[in-house]
Protein backbone atom coordinates (compact mmCIF):
# COMPACT_ATOMS: atom_id res chain seq x y z
CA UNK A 1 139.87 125.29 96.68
CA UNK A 2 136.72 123.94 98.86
CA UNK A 3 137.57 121.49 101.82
CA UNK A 4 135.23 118.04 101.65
CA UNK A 5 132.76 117.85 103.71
CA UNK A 6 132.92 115.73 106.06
CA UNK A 7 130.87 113.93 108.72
CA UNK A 8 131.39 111.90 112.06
CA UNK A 9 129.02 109.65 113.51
CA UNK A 10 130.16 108.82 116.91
CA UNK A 11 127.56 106.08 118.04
CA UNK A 12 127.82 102.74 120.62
CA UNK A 13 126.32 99.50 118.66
CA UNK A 14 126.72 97.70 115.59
CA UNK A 15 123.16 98.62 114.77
CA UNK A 16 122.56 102.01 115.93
CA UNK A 17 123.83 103.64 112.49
CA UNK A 18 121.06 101.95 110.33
CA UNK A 19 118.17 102.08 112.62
CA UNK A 20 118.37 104.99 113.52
CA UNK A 21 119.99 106.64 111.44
CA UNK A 22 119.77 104.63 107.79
CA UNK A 23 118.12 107.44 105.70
CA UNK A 24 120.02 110.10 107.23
CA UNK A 25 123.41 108.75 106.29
CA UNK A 26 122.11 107.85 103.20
CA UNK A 27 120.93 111.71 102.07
CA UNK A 28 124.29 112.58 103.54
CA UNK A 29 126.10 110.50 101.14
CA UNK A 30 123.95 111.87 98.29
CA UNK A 31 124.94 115.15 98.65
CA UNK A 32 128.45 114.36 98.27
CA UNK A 33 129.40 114.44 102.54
CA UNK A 34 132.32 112.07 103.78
CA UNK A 35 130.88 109.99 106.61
CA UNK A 36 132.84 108.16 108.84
CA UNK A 37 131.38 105.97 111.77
CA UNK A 38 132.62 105.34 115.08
CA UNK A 39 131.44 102.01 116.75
CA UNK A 40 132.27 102.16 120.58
CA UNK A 41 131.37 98.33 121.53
CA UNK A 42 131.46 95.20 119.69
CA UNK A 43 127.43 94.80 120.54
CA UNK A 44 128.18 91.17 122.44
CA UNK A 45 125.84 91.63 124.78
CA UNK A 46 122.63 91.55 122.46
CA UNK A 47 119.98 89.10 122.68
CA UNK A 48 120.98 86.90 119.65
CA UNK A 49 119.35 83.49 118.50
CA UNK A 50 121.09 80.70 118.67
CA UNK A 51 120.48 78.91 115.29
CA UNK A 52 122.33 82.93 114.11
CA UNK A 53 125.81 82.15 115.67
CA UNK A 54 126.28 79.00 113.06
CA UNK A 55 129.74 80.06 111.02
CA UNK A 56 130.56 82.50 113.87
CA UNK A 57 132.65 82.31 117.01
CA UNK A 58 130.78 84.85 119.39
CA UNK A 59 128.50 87.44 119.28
CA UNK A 60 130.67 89.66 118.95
CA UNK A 61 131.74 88.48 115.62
CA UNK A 62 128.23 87.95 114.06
CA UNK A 63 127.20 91.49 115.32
CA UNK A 64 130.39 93.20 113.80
CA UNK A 65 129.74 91.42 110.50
CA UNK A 66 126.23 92.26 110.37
CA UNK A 67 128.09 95.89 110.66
CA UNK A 68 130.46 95.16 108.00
CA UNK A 69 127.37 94.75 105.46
CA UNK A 70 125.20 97.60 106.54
CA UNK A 71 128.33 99.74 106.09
CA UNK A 72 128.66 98.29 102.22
CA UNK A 73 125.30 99.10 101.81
CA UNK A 74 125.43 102.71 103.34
CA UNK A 75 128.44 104.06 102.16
CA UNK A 76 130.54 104.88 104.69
CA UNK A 77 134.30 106.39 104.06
CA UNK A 78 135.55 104.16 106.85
CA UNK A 79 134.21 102.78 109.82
CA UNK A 80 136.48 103.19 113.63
CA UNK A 81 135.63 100.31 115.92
CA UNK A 82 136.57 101.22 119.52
CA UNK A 83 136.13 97.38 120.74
CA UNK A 84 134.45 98.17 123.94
CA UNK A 85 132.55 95.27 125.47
CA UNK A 86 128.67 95.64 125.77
CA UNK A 87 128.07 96.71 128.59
CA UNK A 88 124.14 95.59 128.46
CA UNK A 89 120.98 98.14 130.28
CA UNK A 90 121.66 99.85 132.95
CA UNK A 91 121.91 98.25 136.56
CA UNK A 92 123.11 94.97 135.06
CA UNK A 93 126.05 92.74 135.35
CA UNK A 94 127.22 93.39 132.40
CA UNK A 95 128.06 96.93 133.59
CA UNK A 96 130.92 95.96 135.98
CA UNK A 97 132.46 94.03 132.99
CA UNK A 98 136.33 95.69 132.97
CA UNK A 99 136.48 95.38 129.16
CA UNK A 100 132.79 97.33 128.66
CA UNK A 101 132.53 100.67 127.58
CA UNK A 102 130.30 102.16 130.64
CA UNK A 103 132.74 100.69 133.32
CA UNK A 104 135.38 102.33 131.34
CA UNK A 105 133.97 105.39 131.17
CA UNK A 106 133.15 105.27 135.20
CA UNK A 107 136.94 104.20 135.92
CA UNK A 108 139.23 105.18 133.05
CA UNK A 109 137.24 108.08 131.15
CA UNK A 110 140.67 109.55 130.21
CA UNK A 111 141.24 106.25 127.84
CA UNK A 112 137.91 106.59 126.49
CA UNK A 113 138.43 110.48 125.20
CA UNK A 114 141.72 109.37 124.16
CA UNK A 115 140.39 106.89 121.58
CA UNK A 116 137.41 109.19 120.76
CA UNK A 117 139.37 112.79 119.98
CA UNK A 118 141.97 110.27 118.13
CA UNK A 119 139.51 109.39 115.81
CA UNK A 120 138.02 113.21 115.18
CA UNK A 121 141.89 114.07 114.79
CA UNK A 122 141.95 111.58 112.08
CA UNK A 123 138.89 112.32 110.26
CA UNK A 124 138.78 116.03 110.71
CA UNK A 125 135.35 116.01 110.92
CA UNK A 126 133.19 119.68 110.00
CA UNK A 127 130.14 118.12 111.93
CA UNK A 128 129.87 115.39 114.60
CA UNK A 129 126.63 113.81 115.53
CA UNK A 130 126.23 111.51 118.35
CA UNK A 131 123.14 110.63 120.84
CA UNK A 132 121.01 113.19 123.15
CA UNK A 133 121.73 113.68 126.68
CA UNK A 134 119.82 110.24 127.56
CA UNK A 135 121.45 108.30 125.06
CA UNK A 136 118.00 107.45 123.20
CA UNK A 137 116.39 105.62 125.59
CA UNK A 138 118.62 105.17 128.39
CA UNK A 139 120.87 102.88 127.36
CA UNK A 140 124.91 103.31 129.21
CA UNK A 141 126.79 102.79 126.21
CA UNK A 142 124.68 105.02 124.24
CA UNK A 143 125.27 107.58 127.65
CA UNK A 144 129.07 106.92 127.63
CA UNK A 145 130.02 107.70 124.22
CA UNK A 146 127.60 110.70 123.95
CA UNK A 147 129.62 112.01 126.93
CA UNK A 148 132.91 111.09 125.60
CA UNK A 149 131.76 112.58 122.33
CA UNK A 150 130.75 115.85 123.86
CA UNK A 151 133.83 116.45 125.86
CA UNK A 152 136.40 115.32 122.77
CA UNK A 153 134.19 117.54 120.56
CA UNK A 154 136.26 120.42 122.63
CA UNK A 155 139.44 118.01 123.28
CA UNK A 156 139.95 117.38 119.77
CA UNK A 157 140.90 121.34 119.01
CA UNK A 158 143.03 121.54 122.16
CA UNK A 159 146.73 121.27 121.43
CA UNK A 160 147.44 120.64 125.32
CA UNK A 161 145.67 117.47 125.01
CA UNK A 162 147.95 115.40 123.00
CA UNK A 163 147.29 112.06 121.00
CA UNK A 164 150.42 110.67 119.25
CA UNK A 165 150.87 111.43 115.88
CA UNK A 166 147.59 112.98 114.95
CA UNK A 167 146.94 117.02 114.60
CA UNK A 168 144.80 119.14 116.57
CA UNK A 169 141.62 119.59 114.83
CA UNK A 170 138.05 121.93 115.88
CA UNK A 171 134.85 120.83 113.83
CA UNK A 172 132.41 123.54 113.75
CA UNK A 173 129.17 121.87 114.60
CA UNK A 174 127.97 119.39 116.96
CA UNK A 175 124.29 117.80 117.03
CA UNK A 176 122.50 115.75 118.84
CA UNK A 177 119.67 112.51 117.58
CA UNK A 178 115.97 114.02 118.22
CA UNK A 179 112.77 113.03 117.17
CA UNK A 180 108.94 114.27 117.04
CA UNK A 181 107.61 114.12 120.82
CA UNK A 182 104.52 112.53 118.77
CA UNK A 183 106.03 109.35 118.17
CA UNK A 184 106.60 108.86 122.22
CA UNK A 185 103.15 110.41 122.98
CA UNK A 186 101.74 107.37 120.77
CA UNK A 187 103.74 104.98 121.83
CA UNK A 188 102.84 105.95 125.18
CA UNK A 189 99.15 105.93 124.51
CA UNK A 190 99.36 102.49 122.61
CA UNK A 191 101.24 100.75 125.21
CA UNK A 192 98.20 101.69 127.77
CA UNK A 193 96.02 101.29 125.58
CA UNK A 194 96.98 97.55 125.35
CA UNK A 195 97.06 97.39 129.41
CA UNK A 196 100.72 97.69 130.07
CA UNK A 197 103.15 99.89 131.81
CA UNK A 198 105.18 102.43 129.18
CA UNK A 199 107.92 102.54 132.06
CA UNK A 200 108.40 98.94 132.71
CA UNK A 201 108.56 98.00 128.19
CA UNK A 202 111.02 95.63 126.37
CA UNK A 203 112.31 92.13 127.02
CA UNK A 204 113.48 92.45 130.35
CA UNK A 205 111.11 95.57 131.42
CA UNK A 206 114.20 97.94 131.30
CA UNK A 207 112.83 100.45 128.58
CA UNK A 208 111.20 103.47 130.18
CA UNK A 209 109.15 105.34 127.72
CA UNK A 210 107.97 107.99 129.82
CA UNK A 211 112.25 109.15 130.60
CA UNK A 212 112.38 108.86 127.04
CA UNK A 213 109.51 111.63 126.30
CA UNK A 214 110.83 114.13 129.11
CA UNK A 215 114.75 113.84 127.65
CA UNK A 216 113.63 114.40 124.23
CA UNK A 217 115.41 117.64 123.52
CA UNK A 218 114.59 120.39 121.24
CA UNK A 219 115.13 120.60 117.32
CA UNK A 220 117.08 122.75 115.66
CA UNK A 221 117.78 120.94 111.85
CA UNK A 222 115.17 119.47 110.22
CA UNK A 223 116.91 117.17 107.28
CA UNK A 224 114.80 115.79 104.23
CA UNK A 225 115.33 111.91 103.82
CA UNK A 226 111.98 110.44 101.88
CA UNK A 227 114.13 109.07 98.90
CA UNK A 228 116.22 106.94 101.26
CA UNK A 229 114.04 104.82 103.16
CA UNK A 230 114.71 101.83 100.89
CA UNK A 231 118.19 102.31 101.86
CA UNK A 232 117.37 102.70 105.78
CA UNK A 233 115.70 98.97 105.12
CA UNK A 234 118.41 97.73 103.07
CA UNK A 235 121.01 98.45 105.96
CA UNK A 236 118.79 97.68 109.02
CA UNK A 237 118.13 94.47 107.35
CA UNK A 238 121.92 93.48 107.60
CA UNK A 239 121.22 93.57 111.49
CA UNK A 240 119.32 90.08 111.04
CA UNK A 241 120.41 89.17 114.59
CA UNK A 242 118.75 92.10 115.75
CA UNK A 243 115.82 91.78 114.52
CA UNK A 244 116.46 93.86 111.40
CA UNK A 245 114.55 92.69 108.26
CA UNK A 246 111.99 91.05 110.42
CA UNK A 247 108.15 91.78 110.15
CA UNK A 248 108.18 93.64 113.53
CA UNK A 249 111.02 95.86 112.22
CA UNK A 250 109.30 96.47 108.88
CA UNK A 251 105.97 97.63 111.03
CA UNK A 252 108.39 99.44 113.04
CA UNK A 253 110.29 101.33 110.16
CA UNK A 254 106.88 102.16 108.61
CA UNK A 255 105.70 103.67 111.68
CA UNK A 256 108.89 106.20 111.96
CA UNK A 257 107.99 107.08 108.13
CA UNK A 258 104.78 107.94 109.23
CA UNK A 259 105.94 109.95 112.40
CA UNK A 260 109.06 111.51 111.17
CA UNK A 261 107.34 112.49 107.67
CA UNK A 262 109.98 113.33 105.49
CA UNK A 263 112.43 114.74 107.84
CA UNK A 264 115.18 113.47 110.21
CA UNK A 265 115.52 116.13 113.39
CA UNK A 266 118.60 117.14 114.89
CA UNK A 267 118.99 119.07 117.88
CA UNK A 268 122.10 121.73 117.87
CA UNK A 269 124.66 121.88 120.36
CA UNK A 270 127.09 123.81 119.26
CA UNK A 271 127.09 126.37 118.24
CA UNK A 272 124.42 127.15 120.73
CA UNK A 273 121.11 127.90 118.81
CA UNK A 274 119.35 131.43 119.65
CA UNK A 275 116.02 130.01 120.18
CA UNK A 276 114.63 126.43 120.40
CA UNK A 277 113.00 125.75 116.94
CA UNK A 278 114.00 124.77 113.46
CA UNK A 279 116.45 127.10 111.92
CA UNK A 280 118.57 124.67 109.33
CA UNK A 281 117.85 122.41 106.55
CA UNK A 282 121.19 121.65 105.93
CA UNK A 283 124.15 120.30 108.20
CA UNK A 284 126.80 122.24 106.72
CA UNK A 285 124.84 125.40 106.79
CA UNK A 286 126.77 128.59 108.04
CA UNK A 287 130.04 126.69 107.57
CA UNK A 288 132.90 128.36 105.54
CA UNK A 289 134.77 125.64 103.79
CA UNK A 290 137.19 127.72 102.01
CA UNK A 291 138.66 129.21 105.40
CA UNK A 292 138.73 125.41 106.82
CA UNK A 293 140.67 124.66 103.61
CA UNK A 294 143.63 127.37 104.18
CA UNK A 295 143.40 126.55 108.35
CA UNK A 296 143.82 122.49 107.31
CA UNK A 297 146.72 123.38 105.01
CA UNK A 298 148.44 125.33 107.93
CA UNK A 299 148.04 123.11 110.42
CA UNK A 300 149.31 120.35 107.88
CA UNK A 301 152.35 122.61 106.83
């Protein structure tokens, strides 16, 4: 008998699953993978319009319900939300918030790779994918849970650290987001081009565009997704409050089709890669399911 494959996507934002990773989930799906998501925050601290919050109580609730229908839409086995505040950019307010994920992580890290090795215990995850080492673009939340990701990619197999009720588990494979350098090279260019500073970009000038070229780290997996960018639009568009289905995102969606071609880039982690360039096409490559099948009876035994 062959285990199912399955996949974790441990992420911060109601958001970050469609637009970044929309078509990838959706290939993923295709081919028959279990994918589970793992929201860390409730995404409160986003920019939202007024005239959006009508028939909602908070933020927090439009932004989790604008998650609830890109999930529909995507497929997911089941979706883990954390409940983490926001914890907004970096330097702001909104990261000394006790209830946000960042200030968390800074005081109370052990609670945070409690929640997070819970969850991989429950899904028993073959592959885990979560942000690079910058978190995208900088953001904490995106920094904290790729951290807490990382470390309960190794907790998760120890049977020292215990979470109660749930099995020791070891996935095989963990990746990091990447994309082409080309995409910040022209956005780079563009930005000058138009007279402004890349390192001082989005609403509140807290986007640095040059950190994000120099943190972009090396690919590994290069993943075919051109039959799913309907369903990347579909999903993002759910994020209304974000700005998904709007003309910007639409230019901004076409733009990744044109930079990304028809791939989706990974970088590997572990196991560690022998050289820096593209040696998969396939997540589950070099991945015995068979052996995981007798291990996962054991351990259930």
């Amino acid at each position: 008998m062959t285990e199912t494959k399955r996949l974790l996507i441990s992420l911060a934002h109601p958001d970050d699953e469609s637009f970044g990773y929309g078509a990838l989930i959706g290939r993923c799906i295709a081919d028959g993978i279990e994918v589970y998501y793992l929201c860390a925050t409730n995404g409160d601290v986003g920019t939202v319009d007024p005239a959006m919050l009508n028939g909602y109580n908070s933020i927090a609730e439009l932004r989790l319900a604008e998650l609830d229908c890109a999930s529909e839409i995507l497929g997911f086995k089941k979706v883990f939300k954390l409940g983490y505040k926001d914890s907004g950019m970096m330097n702001t307010d909104a990261n000394n918030h006790p209830d946000s994920l960042w200030y968390n992580w800074q005081h109370d890290s052990e609670d945070v790779l409690q929640k997070v090795t819970r969850v991989i215990r429950q899904v028993r995850p073959q592959v885990i994918l979560t942000f690079n080492r910058y978190g995208g673009y900088g953001h904490p939340d995106h920094i904290a849970i790729q951290r807490a990701t990382t470390q309960a990619f190794e907790l998760a197999g120890d049977a020292n650290f215990v979470t109660d009720g749930v099995q020791p588990h070891k996935p095989h494979k963990l990746y990091y987001s990447s994309f082409p350098k080309i995409f910040a090279h022209y956005t780079i260019w563009r930005t000058r081009l138009k007279g402004k500073d890349p390192r001082k970009m989005g609403r509140n000038k807290d986007i640095d565009y040059v950190k994000i070229l120099k943190n972009i780290e090396p690919a590994h997996l290069k993943l075919n997704i051109q039959s799913y960018f309907d369903l990347w639009e579909r999903a993002s568009a759910c994020h209304k409050s974000q700005g998904g289905g709007s003309q910007n995102q639409e230019i901004i969606l076409k733009l990744l089709r044109y930079m990304f071609g028809r791939h989706s880039l990974l970088t590997r982690i572990y196991p560690q890669p022998p050289a820096n360039r593209i040696d998969e096409t396939d997540l589950f490559a070099n991945i015995d399911l068979k052996t995981i099948e007798s291990t996962t009876e054991h351990v259930h035994s």
